[in-house]
C-alpha atoms as a PDB file:
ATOM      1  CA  UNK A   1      -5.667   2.452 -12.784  1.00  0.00           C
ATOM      2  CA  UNK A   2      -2.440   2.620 -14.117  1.00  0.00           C
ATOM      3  CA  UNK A   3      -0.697   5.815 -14.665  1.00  0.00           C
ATOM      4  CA  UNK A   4       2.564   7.681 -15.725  1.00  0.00           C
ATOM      5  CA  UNK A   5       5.320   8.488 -13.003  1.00  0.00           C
ATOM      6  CA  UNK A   6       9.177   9.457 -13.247  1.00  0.00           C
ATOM      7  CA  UNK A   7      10.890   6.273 -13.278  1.00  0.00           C
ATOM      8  CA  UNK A   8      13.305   5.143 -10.415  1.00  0.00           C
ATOM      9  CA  UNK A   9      14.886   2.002 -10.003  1.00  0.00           C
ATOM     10  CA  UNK A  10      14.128  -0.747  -9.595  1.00  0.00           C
ATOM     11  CA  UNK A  11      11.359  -0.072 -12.155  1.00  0.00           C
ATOM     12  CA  UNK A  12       9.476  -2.926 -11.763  1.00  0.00           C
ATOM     13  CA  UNK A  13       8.735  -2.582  -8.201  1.00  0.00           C
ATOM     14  CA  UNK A  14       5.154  -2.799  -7.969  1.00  0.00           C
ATOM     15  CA  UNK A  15       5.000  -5.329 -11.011  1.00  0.00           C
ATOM     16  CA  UNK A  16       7.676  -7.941  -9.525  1.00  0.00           C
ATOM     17  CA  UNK A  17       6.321  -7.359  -5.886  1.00  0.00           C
ATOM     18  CA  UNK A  18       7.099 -10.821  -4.303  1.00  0.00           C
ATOM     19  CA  UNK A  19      10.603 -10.806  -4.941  1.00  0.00           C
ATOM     20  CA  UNK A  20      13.680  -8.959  -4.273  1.00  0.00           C
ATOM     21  CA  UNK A  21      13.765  -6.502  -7.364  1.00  0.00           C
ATOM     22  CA  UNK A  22      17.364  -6.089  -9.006  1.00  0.00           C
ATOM     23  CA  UNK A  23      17.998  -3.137 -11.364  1.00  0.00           C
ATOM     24  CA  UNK A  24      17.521  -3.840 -15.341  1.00  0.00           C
ATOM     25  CA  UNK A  25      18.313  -2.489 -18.409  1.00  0.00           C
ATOM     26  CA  UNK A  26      15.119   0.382 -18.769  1.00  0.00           C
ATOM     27  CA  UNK A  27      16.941   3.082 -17.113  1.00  0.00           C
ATOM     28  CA  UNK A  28      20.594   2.563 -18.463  1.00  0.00           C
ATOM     29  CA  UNK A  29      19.233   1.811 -21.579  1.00  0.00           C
ATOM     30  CA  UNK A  30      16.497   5.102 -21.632  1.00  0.00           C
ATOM     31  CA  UNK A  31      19.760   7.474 -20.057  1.00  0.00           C
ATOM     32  CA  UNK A  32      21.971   6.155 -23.278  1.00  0.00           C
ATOM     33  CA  UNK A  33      19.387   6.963 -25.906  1.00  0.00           C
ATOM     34  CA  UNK A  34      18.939  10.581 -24.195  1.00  0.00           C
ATOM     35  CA  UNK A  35      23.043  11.079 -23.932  1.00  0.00           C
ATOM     36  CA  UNK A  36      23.148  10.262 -28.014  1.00  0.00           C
ATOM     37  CA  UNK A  37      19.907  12.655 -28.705  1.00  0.00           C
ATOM     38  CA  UNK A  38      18.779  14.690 -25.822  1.00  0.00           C
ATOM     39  CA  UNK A  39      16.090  16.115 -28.400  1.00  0.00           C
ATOM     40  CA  UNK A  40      14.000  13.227 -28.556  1.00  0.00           C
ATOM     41  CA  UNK A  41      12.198  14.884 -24.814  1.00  0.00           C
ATOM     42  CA  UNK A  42      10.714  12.514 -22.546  1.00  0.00           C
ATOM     43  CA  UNK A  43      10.984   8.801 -22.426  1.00  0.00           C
ATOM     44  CA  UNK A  44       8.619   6.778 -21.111  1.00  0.00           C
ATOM     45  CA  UNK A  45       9.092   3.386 -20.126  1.00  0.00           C
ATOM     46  CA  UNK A  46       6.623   0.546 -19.456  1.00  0.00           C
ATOM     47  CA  UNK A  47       7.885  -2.166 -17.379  1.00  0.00           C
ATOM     48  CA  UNK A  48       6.480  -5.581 -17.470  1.00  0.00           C
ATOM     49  CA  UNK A  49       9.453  -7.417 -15.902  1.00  0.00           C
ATOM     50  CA  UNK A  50       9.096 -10.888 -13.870  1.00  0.00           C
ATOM     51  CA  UNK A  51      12.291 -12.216 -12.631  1.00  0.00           C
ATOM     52  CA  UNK A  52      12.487 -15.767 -13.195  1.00  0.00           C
ATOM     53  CA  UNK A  53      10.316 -16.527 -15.475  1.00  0.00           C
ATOM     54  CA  UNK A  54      10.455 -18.667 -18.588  1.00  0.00           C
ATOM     55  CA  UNK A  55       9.389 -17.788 -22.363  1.00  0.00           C
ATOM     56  CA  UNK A  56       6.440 -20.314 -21.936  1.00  0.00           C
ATOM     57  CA  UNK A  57       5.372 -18.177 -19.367  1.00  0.00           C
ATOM     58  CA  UNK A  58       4.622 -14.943 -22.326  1.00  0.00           C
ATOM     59  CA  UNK A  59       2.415 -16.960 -24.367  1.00  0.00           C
ATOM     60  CA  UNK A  60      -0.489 -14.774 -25.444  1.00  0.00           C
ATOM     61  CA  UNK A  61      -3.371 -15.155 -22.939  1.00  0.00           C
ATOM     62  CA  UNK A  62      -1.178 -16.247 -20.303  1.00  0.00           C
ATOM     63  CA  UNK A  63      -1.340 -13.874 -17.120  1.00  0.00           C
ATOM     64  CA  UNK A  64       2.173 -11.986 -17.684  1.00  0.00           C
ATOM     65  CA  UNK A  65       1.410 -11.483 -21.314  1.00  0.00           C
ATOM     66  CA  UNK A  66      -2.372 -10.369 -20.456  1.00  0.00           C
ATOM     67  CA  UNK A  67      -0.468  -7.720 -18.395  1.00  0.00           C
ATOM     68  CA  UNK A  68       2.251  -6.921 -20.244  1.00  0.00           C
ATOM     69  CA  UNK A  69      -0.396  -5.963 -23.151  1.00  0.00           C
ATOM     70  CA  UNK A  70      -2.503  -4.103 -20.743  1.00  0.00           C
ATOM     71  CA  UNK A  71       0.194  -2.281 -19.580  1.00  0.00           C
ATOM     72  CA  UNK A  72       1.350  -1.279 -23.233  1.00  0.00           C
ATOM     73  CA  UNK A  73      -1.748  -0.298 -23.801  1.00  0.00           C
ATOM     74  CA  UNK A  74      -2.676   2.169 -21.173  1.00  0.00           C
ATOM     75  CA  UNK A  75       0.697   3.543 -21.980  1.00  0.00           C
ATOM     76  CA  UNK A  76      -0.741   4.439 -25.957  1.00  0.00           C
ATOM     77  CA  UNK A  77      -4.097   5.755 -24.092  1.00  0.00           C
ATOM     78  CA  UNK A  78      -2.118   8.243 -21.971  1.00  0.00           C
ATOM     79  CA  UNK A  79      -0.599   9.413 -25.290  1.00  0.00           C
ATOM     80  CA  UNK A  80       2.347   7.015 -25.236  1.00  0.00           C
ATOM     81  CA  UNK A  81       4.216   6.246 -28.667  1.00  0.00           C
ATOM     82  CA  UNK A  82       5.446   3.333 -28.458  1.00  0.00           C
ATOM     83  CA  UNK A  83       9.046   2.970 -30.009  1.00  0.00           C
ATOM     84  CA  UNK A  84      11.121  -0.129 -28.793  1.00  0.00           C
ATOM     85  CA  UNK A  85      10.772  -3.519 -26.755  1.00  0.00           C
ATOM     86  CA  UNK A  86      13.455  -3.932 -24.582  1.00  0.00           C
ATOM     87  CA  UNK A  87      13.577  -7.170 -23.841  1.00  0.00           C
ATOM     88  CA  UNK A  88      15.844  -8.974 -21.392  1.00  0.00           C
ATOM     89  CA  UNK A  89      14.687 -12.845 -20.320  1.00  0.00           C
ATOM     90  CA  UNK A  90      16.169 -16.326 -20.735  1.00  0.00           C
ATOM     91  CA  UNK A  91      18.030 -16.992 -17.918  1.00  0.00           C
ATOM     92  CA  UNK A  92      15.388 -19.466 -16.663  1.00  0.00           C
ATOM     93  CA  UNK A  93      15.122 -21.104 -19.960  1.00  0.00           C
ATOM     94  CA  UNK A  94      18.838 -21.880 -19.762  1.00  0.00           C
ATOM     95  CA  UNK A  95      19.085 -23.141 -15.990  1.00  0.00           C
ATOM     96  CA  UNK A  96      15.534 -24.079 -14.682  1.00  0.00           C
ATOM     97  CA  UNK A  97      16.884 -26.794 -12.063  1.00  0.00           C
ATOM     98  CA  UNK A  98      14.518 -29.675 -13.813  1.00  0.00           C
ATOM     99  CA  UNK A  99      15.755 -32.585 -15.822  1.00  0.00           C
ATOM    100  CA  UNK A 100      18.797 -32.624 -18.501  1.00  0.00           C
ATOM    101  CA  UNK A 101      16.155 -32.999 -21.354  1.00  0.00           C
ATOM    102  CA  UNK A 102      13.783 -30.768 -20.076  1.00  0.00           C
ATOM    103  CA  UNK A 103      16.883 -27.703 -20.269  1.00  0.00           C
ATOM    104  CA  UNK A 104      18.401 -29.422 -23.491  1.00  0.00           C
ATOM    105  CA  UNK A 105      14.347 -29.137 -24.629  1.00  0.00           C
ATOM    106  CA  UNK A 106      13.898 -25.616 -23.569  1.00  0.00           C
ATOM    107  CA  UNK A 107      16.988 -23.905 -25.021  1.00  0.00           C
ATOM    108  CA  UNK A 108      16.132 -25.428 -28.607  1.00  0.00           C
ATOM    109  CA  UNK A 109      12.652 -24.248 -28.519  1.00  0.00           C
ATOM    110  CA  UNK A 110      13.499 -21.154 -27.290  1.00  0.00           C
ATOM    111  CA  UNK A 111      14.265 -19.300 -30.627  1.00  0.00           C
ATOM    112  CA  UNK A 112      10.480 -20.596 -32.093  1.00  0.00           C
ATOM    113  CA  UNK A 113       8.697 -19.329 -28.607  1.00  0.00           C
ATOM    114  CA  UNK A 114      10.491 -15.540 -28.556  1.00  0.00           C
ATOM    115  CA  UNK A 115       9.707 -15.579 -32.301  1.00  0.00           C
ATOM    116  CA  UNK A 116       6.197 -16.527 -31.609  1.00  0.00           C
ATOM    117  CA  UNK A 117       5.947 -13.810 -28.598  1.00  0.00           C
ATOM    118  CA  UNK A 118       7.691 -11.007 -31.027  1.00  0.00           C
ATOM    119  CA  UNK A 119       5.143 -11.411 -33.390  1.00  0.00           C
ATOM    120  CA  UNK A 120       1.883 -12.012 -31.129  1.00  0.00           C
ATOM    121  CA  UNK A 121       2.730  -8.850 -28.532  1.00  0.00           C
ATOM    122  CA  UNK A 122       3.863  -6.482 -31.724  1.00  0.00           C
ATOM    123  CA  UNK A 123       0.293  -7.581 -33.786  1.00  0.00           C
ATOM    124  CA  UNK A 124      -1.503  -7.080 -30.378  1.00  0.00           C
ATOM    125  CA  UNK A 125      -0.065  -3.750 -30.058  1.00  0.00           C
ATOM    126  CA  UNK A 126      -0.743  -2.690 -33.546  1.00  0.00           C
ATOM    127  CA  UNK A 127       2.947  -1.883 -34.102  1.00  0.00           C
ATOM    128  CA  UNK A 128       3.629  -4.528 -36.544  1.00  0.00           C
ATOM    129  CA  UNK A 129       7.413  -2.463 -37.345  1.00  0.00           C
ATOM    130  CA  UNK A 130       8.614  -1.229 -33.820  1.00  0.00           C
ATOM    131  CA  UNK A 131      11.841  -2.625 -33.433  1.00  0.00           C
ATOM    132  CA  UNK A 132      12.217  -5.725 -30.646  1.00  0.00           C
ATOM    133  CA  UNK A 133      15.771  -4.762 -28.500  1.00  0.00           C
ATOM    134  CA  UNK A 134      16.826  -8.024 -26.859  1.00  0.00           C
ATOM    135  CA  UNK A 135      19.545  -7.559 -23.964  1.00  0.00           C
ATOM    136  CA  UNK A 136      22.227 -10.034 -24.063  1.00  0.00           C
ATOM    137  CA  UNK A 137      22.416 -12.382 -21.462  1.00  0.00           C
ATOM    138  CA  UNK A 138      25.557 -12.125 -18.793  1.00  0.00           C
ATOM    139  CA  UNK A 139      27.968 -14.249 -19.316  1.00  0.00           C
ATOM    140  CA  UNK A 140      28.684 -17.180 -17.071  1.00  0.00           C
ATOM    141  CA  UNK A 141      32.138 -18.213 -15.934  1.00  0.00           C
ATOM    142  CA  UNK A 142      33.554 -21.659 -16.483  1.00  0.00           C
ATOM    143  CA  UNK A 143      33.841 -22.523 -12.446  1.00  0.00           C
ATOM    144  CA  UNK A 144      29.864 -21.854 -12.649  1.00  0.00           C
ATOM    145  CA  UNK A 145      27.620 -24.783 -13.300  1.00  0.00           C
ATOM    146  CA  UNK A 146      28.900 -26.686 -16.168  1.00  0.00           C
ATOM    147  CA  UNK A 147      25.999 -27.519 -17.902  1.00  0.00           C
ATOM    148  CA  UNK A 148      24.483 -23.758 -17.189  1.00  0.00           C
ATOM    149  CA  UNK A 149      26.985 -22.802 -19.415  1.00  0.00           C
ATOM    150  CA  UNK A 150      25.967 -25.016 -22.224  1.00  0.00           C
ATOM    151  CA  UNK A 151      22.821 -24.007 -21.977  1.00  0.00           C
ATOM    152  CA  UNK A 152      23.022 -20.089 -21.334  1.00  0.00           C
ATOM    153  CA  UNK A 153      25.289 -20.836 -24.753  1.00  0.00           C
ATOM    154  CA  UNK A 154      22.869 -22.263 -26.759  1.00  0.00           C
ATOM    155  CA  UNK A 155      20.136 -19.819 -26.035  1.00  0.00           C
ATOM    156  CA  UNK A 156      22.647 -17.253 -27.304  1.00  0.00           C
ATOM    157  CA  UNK A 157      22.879 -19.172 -29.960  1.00  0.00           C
ATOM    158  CA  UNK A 158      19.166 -19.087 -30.670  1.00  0.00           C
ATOM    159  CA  UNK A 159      18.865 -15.591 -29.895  1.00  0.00           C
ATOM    160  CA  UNK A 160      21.525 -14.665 -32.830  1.00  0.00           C
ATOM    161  CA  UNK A 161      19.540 -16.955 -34.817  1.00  0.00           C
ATOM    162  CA  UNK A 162      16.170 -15.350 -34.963  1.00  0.00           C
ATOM    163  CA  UNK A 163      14.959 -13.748 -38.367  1.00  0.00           C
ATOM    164  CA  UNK A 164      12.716 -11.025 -36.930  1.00  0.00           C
ATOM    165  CA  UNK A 165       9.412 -10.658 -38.459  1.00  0.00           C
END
């Protein structure tokens, strides 16, 4: 049964539990809004992170969107509001190690899939308005892959690109 508990990094510990968990943007992010308005009281956080994962891999009824839903939604039963989607992901879709068209592929579709997942996950939620905060991705250095670059660029691209719905 999933319940609430103070949050400590990494957050998604017990979600991302076969890898080495890194520290993401859901604390820095939740301290920020708190320094600006330390009225707003508690902040609760739901993570649902994956490292390493694709967009594909968030379609609705696929396993890490089934849980990232579930998750959500216990959150609104234990008398969550929900607010915000912080979102941080694309990494993968911009260096996944397969073919040149399969990357040049994925960074073009990317914009229609995280368009597609913004407006599935916010419908099945029932908060059709909450606003959808996408993290930038780091930036990669020239002496890094070459053609990670490229493609880390156009999914930037993409991301600046999306009309939210």
């Amino acid at each position: 049964m999933l319940k609430w508990e103070e949050a400590q990094e990494p957050l998604h510990r017990d979600i991302d539990s076969t890898k080495i968990c890194g520290v993401g943007p859901g604390m820095a992010f939740s301290n920020s809004v708190l320094e600006r308005d330390s009225d707003i009281g508690v902040i609760g956080l739901v993570p649902c992170a994956i490292g390493g994962t694709k967009i594909s891999e968030w379609s609705r009824g696929g396993n890490l969107y089934n849980q990232l839903v579930t998750r959500a939604l216990a959150a609104l039963r234990g008398g969550g509001i929900i607010r915000a989607i912080l979102w941080y992901q694309g990494e993968s879709d911009a260096s996944n190690n397969s073919s040149l068209a399969s990357e040049i592929e994925d960074a073009i579709q990317y914009n229609k899939s995280l368009t597609e997942f913004i407006t599935n996950v916010t419908s099945d939620l029932r908060s059709p308005l909450v606003p959808f905060i996408q993290v930038w991705l780091y930036a990669l250095t020239p002496t890094q892959n070459g053609l990670a670059v490229i493609f880390f660029s156009v999914i930037k691209l993409r991301m600046l690109s999306i009309v939210f719905p």
